[in-house]
Protein backbone atom coordinates (compact mmCIF):
# COMPACT_ATOMS: atom_id res chain seq x y z
CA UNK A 1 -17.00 7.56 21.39
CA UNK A 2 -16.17 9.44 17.80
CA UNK A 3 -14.33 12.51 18.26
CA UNK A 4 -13.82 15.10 14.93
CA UNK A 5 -10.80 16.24 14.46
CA UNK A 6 -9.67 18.70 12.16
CA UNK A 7 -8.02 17.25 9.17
CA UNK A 8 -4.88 17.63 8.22
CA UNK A 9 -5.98 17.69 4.25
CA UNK A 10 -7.25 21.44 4.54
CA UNK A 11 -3.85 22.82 5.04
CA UNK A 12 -3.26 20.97 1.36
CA UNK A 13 -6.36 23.32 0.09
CA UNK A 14 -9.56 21.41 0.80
CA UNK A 15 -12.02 22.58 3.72
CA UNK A 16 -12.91 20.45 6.37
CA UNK A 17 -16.44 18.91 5.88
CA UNK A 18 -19.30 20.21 7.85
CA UNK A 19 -19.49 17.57 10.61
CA UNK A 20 -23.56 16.82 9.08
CA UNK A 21 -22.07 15.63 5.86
CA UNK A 22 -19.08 13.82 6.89
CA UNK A 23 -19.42 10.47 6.47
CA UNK A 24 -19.54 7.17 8.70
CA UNK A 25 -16.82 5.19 8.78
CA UNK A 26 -16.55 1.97 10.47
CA UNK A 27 -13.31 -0.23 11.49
CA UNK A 28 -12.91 -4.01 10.93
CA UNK A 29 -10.11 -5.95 12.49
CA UNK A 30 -8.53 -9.15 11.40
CA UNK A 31 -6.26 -10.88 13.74
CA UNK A 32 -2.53 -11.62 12.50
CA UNK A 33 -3.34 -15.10 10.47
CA UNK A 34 -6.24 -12.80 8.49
CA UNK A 35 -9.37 -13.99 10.42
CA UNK A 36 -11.90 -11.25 10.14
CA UNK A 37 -14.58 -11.06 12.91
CA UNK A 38 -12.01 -12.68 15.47
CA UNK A 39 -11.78 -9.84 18.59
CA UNK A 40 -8.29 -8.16 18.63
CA UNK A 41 -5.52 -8.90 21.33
CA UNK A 42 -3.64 -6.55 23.14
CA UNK A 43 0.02 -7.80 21.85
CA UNK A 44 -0.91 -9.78 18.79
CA UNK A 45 -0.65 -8.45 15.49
CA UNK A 46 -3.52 -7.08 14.06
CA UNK A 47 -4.97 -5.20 10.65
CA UNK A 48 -7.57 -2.81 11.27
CA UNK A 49 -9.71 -1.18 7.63
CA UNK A 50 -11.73 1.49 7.32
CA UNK A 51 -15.11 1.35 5.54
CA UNK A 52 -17.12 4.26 4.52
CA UNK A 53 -20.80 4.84 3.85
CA UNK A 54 -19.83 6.47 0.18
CA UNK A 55 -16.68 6.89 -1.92
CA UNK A 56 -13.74 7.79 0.27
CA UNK A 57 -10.59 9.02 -1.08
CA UNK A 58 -6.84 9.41 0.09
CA UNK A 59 -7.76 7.44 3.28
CA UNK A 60 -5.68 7.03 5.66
CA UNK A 61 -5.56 4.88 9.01
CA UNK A 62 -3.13 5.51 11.71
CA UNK A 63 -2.44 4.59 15.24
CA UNK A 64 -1.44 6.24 18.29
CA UNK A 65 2.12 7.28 18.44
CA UNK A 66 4.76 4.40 19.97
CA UNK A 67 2.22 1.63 18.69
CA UNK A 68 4.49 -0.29 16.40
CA UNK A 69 2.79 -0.28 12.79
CA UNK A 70 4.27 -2.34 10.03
CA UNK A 71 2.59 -1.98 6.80
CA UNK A 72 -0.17 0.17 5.50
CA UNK A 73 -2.12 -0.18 2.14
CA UNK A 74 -5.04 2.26 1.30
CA UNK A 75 -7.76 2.09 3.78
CA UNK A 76 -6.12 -0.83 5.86
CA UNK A 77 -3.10 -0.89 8.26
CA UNK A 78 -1.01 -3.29 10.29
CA UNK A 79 -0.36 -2.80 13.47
CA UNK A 80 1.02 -4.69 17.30
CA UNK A 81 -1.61 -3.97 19.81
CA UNK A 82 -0.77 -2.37 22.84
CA UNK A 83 -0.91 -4.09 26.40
CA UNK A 84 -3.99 -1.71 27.13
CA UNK A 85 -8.13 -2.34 26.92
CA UNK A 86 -7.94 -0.28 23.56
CA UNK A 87 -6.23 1.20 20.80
CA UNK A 88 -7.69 5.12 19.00
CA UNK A 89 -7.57 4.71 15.70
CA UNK A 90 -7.30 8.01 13.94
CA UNK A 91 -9.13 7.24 10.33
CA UNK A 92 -8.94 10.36 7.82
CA UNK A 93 -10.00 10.89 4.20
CA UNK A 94 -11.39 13.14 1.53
CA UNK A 95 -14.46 12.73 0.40
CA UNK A 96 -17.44 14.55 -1.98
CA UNK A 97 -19.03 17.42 0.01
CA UNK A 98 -22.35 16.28 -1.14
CA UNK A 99 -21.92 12.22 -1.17
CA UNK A 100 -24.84 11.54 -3.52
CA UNK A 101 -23.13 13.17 -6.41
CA UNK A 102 -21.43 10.40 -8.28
CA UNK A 103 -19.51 13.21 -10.17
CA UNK A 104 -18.52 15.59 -7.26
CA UNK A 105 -14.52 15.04 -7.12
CA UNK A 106 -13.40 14.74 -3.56
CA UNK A 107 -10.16 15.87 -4.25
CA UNK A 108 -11.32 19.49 -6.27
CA UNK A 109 -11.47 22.29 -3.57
CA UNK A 110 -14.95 23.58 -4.90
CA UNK A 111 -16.83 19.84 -4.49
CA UNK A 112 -14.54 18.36 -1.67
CA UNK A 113 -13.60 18.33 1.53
CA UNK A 114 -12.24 16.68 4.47
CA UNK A 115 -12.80 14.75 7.50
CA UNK A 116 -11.33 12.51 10.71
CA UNK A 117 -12.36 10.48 12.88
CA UNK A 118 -10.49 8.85 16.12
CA UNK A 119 -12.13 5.78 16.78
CA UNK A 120 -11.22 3.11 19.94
CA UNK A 121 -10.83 -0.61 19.06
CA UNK A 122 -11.33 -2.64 22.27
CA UNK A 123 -8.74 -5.10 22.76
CA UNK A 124 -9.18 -8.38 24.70
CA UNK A 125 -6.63 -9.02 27.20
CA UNK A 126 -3.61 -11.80 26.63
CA UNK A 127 -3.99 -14.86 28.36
CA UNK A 128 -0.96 -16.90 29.77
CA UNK A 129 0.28 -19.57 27.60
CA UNK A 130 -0.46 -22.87 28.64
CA UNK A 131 3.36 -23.61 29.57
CA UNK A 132 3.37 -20.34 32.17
CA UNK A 133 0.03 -22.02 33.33
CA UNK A 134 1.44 -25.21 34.23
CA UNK A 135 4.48 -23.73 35.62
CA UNK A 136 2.65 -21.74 37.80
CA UNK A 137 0.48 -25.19 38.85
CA UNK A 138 3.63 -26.69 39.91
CA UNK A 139 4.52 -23.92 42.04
CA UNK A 140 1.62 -23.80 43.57
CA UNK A 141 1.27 -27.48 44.31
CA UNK A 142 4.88 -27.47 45.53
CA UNK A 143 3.98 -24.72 48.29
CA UNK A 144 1.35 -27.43 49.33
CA UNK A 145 -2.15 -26.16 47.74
CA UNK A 146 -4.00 -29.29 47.05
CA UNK A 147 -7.16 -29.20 45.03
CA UNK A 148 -8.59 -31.71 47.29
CA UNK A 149 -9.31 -29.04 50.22
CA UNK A 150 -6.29 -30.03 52.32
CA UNK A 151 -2.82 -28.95 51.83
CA UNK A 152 1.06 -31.13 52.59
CA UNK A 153 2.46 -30.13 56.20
């Protein structure tokens, strides 16, 4: 689900883009050690970037509030996923209000405008560490559950 928001760059003088010229932007995660493709986990550390279908300027990529983000650079930021299913992503930028001018300037109120997008990276849940799993094991074979269909009286 893409939701258009207004952006905050027309306050600075440039209109919001008309939502049929605005344009796609896509998100691509790499997990904390920098391997791209890898799924996102709620908890890890993750860097999310935003890639456009034409130039993009003064991009920015931001998280919900209370998501702890610790560094941003350009059209990339790094972030600790949330215990939740997903994370909105709010991606916003300037951009050409026709995008196949090579000349148009993005940033000139006459040829530019601007646009945002909030889009929802799906997280995959943590999974126990192998130490909580064999502490748990114990437990349970303590309490008497046997894996061999009868349990200790």
């Amino acid at each position: 689900m893409l939701l258009a928001l207004p952006s905050t760059a027309a306050a600075q003088g440039v209109p919001d883009c008309d939502p049929a010229v605005a344009l796609a932007v896509t998100l691509t995660s790499e997990d904390g050690e920098g391997v791209e493709g890898k799924p996102p986990v709620a908890t890890h550390a993750i860097t999310v970037t935003a890639e456009f279908t034409a130039y993009a300027s003064r991009v920015r990529v931001t998280p919900p509030e209370g998501v702890r983000q610790f560094g941003t650079s350009g059209a990339s930021t790094s972030l600790i996923a949330p215990n939740a299913a997903s994370v909105d992503i709010t991606v916003s930028w300037r951009q050409s209000r026709d995008p196949s001018d090579p000349v148009a300037d993005p940033n000139d109120p006459a040829t530019g405008c601007a646009a945002s997008r909030v889009i929802p990276v799906a997280l995959l849940s943590t999974q126990p560490s192998h130490a909580v799993k064999t502490r748990l094991w114990r437990q349970l074979v303590r309490s008497g559950f046997s894996t061999s269909g009868s349990s200790r009286r």
